[in-house]
Protein backbone atom coordinates (compact mmCIF):
# COMPACT_ATOMS: atom_id res chain seq x y z
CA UNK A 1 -65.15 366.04 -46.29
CA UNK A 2 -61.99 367.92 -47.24
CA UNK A 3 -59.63 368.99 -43.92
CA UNK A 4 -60.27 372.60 -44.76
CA UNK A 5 -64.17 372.05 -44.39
CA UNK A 6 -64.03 370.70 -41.45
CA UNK A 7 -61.70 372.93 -39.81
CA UNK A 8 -64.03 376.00 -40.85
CA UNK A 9 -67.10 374.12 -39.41
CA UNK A 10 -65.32 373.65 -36.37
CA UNK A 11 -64.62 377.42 -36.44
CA UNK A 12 -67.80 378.21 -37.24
CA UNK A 13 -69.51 376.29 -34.24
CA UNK A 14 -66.76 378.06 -31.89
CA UNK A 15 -67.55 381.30 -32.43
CA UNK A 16 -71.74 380.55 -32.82
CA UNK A 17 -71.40 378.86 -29.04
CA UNK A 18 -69.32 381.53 -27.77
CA UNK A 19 -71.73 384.40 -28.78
CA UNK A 20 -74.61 382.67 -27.84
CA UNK A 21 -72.78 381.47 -24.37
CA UNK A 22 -71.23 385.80 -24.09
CA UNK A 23 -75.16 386.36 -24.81
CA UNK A 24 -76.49 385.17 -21.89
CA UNK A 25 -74.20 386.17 -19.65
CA UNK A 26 -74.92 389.68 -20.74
CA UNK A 27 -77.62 389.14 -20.52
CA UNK A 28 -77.85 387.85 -16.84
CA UNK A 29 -75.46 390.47 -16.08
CA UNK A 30 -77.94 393.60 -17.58
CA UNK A 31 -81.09 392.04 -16.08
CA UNK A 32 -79.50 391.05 -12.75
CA UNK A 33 -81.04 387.56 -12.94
CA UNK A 34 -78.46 385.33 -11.71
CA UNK A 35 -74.62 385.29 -11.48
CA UNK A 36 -72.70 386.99 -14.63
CA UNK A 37 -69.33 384.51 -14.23
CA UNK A 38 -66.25 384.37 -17.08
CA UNK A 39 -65.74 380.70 -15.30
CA UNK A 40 -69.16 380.07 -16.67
CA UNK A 41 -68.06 381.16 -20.22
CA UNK A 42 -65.06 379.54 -20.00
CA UNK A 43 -66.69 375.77 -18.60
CA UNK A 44 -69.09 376.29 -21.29
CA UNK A 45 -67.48 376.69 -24.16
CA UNK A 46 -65.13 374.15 -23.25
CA UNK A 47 -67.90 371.95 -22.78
CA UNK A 48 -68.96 373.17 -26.56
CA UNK A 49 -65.77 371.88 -27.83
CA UNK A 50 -66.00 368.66 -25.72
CA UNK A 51 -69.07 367.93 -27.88
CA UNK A 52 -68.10 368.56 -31.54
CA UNK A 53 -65.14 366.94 -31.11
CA UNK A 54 -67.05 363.95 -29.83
CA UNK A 55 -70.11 364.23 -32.51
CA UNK A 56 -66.82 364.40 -35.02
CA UNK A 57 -65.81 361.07 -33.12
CA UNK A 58 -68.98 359.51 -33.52
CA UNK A 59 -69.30 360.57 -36.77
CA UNK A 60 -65.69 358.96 -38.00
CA UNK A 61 -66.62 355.80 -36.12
CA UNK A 62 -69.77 355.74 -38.01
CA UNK A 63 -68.35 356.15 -41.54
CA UNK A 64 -65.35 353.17 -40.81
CA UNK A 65 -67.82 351.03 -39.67
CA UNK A 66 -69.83 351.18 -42.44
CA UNK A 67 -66.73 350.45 -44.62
């Protein structure tokens, strides 16, 4: 996979976890079910980065082994 691909897939998954993360905060927030919190967007979408850049790990450590 070229470096450009997998930059835009990482972009991609960014902004697809931070609209569905904004979501239901909004959502929380309009309904008044719950706490609407940016730290909770913030931890989150962290957290969504944490995990495609260790499925990306996995993934590399997958393909060298195989080598």
């Amino acid at each position: 996979m070229s470096g450009f691909t997998r930059i835009r897939r990482k972009y991609v998954t960014s902004v697809v976890c931070l609209a569905i993360i904004v979501g239901i905060e909004a959502l929380q927030f309009i309904t008044m079910l719950g706490y609407f919190d940016v730290d909770d967007i913030i931890l989150n979408f962290v957290g969504c980065l944490i995990g495609t850049s260790m499925y990306d790990l996995v993934r590399y450590i997958k393909i060298r082994v195989q080598l």
